[in-house]
PDB file of N, CA and C in Angstrom:
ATOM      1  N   UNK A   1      -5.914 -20.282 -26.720  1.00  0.00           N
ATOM      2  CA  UNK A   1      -6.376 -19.591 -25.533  1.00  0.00           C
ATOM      3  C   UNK A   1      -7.331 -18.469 -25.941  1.00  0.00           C
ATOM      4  N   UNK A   2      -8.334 -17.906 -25.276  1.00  0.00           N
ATOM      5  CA  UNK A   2      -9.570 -17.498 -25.380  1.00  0.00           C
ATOM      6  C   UNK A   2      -8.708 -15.958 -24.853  1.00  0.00           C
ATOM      7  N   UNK A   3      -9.241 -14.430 -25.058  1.00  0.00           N
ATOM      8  CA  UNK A   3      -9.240 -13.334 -24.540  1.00  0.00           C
ATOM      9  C   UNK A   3      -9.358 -13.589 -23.137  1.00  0.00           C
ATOM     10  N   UNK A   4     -10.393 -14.043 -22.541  1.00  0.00           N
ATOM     11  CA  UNK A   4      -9.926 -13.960 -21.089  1.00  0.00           C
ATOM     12  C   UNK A   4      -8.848 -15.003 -20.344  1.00  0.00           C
ATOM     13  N   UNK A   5      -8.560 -15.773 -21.324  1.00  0.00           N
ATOM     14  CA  UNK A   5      -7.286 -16.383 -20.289  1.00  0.00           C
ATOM     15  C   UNK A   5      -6.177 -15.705 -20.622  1.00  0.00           C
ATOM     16  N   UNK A   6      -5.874 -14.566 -21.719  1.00  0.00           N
ATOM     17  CA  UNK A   6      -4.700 -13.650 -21.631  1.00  0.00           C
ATOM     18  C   UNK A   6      -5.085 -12.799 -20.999  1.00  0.00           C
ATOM     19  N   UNK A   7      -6.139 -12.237 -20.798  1.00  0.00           N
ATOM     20  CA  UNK A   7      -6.183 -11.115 -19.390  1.00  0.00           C
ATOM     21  C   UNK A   7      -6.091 -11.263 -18.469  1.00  0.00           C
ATOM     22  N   UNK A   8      -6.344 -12.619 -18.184  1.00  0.00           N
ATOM     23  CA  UNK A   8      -6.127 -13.339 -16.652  1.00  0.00           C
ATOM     24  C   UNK A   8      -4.467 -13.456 -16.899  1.00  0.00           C
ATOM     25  N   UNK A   9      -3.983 -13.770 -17.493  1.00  0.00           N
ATOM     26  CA  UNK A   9      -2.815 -14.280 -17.251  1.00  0.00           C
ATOM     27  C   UNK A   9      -1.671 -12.701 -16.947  1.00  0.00           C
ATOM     28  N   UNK A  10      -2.486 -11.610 -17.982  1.00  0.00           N
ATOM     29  CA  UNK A  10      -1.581 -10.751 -18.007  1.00  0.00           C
ATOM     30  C   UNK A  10      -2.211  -9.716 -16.809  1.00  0.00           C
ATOM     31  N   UNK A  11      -3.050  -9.709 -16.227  1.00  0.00           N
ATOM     32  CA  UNK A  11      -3.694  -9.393 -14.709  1.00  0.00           C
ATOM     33  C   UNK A  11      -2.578  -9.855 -13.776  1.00  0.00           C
ATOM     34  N   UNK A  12      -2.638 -10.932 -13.825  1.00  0.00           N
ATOM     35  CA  UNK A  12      -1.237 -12.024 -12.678  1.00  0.00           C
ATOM     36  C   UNK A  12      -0.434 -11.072 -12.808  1.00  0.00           C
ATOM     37  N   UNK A  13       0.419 -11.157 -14.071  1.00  0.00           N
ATOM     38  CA  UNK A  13       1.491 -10.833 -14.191  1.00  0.00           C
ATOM     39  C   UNK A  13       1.897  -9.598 -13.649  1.00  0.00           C
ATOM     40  N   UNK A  14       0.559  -8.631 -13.854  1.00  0.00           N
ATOM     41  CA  UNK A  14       0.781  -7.076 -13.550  1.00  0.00           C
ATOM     42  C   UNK A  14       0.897  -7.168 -11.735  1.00  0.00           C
ATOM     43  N   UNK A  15      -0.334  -7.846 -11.439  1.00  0.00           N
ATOM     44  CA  UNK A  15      -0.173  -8.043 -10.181  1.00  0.00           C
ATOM     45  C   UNK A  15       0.987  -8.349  -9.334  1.00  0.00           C
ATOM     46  N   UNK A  16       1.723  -9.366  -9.936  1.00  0.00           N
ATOM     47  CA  UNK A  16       2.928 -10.338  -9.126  1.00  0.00           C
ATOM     48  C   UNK A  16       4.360  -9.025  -9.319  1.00  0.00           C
ATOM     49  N   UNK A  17       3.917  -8.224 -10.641  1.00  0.00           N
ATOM     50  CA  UNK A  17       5.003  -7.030 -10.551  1.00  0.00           C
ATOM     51  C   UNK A  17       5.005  -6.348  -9.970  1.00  0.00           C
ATOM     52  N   UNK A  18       3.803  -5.577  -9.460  1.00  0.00           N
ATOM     53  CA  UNK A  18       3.705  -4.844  -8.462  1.00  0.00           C
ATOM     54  C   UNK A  18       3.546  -5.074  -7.444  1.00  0.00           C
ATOM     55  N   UNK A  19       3.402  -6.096  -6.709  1.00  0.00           N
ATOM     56  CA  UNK A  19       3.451  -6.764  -5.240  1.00  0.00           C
ATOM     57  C   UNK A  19       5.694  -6.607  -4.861  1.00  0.00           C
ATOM     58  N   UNK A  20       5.882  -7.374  -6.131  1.00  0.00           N
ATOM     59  CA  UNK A  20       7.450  -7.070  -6.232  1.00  0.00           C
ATOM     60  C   UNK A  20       8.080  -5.800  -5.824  1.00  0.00           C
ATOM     61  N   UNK A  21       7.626  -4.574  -6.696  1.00  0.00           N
ATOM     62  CA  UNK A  21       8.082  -3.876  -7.008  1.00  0.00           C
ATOM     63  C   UNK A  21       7.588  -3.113  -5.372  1.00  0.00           C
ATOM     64  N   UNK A  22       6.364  -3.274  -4.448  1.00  0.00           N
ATOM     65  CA  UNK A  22       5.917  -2.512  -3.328  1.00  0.00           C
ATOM     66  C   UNK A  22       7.161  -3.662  -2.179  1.00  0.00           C
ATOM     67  N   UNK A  23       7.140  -4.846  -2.287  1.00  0.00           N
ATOM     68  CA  UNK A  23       8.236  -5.472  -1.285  1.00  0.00           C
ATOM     69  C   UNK A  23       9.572  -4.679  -1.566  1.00  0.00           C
ATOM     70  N   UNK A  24      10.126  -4.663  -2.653  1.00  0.00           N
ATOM     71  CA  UNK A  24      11.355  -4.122  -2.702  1.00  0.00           C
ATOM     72  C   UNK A  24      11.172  -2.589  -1.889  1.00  0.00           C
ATOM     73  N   UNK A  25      10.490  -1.499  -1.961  1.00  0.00           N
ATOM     74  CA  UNK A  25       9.963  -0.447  -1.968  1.00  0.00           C
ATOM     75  C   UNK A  25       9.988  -0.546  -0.347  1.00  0.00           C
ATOM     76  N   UNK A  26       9.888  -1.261   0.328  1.00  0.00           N
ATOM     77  CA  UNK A  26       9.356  -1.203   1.887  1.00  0.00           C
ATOM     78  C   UNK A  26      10.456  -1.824   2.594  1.00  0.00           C
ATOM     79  N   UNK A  27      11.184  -2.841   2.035  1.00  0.00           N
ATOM     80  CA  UNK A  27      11.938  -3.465   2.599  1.00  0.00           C
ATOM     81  C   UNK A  27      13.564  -2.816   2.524  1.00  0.00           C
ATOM     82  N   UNK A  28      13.646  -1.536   1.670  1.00  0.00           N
ATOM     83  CA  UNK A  28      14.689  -0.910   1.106  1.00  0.00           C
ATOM     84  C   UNK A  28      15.168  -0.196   2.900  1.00  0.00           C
ATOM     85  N   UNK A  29      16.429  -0.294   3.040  1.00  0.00           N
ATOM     86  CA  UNK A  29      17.030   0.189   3.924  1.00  0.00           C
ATOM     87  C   UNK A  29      16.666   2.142   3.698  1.00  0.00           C
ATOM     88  N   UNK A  30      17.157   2.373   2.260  1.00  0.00           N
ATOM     89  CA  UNK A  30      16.988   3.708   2.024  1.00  0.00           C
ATOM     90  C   UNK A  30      15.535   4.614   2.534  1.00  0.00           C
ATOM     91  N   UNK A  31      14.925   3.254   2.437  1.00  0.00           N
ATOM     92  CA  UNK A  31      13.242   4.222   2.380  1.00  0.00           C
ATOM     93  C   UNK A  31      12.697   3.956   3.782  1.00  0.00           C
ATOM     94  N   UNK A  32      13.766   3.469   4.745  1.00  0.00           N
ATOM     95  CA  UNK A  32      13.185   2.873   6.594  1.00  0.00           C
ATOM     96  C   UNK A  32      12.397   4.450   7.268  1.00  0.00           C
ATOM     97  N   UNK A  33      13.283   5.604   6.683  1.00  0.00           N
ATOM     98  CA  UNK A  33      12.685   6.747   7.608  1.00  0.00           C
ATOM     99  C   UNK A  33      11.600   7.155   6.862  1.00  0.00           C
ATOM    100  N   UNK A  34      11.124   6.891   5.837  1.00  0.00           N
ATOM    101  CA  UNK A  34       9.993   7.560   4.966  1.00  0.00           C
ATOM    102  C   UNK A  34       8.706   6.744   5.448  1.00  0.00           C
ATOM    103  N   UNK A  35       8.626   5.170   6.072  1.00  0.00           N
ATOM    104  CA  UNK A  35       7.792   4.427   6.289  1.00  0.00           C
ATOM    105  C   UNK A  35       7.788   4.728   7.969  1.00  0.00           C
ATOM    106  N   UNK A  36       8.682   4.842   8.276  1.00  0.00           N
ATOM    107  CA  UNK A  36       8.857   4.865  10.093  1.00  0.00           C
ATOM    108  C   UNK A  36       7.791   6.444  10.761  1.00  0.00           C
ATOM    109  N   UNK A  37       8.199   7.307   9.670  1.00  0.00           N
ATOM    110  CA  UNK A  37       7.406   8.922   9.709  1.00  0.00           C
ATOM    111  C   UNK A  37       6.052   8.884   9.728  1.00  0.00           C
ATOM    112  N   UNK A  38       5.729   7.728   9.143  1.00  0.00           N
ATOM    113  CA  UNK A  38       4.459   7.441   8.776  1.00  0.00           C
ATOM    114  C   UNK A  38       3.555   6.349   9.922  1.00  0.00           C
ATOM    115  N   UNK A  39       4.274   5.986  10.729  1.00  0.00           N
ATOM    116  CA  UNK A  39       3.944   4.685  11.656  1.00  0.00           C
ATOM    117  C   UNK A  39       2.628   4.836  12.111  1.00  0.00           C
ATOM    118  N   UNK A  40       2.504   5.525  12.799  1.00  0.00           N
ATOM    119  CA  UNK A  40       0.953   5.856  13.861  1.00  0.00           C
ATOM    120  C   UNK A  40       0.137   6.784  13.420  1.00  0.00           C
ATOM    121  N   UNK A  41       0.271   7.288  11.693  1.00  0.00           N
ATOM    122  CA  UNK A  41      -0.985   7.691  11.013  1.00  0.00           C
ATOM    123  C   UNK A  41      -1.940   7.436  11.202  1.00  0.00           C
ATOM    124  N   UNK A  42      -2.491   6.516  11.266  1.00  0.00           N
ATOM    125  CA  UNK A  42      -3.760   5.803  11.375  1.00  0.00           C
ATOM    126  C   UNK A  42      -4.217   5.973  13.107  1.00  0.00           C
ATOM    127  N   UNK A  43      -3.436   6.238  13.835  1.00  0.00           N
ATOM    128  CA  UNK A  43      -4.091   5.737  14.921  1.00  0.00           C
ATOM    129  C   UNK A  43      -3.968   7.678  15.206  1.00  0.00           C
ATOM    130  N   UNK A  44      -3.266   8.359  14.915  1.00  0.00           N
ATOM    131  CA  UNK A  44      -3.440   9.845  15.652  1.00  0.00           C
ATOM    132  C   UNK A  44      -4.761  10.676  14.633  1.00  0.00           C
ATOM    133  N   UNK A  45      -5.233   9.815  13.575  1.00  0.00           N
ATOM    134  CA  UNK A  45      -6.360  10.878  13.130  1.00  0.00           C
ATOM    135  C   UNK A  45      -7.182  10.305  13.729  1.00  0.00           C
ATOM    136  N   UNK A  46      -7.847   9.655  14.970  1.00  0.00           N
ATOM    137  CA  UNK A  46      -8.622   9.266  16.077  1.00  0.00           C
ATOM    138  C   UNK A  46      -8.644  10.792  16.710  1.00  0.00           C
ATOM    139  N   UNK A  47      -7.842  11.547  17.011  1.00  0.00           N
ATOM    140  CA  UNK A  47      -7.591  12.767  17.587  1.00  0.00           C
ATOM    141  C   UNK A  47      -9.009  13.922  17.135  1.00  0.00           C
ATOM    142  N   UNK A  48      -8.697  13.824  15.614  1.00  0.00           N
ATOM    143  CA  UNK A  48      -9.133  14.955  14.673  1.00  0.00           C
ATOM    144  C   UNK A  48     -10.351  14.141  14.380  1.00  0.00           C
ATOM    145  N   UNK A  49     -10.882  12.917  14.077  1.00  0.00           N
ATOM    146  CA  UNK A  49     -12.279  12.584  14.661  1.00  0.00           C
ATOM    147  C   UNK A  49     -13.194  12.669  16.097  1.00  0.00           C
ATOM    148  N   UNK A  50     -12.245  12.967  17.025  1.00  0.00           N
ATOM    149  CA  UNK A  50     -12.914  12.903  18.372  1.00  0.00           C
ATOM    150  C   UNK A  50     -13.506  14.368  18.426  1.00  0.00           C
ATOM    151  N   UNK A  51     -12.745  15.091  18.076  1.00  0.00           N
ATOM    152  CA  UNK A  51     -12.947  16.509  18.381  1.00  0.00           C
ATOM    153  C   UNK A  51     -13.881  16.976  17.426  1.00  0.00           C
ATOM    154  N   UNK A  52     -14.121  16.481  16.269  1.00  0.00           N
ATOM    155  CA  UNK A  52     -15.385  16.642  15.478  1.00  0.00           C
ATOM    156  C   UNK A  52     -16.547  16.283  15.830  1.00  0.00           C
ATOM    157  N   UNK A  53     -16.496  15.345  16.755  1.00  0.00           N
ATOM    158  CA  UNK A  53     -17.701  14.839  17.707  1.00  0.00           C
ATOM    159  C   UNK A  53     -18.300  15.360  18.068  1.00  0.00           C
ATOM    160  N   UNK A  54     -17.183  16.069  18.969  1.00  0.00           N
ATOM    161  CA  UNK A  54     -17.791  17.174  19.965  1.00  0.00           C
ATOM    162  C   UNK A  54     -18.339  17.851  19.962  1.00  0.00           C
ATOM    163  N   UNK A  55     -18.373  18.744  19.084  1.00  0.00           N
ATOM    164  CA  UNK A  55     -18.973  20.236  18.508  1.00  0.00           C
ATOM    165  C   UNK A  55     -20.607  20.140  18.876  1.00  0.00           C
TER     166      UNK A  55
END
């Protein structure tokens, strides 16, 4: 095997660990209020862009 088919392979690998390691991370009962706190981030800094508009 050539250098890039162990970087490819060990790319995967890093990848498929950390896809793992973010499912466990989200799906954890412990961590429901740390993701739930966070729900409508995205949609309330619409707020703090509108009003920058304005000016």
């Amino acid at each position: 095997m050539t250098v890039n088919d162990w970087l490819g392979v060990f790319f995967t690998v890093v990848v498929f660990i950390g896809m793992v390691y973010v499912y466990v991370m989200v799906f954890r009962p412990a961590n429901r209020d740390k993701f739930e706190a966070q729900r409508g981030m995205a949609l309330d800094d619409e707020d703090h862009i509108n009003a920058g508009e304005r000016k």
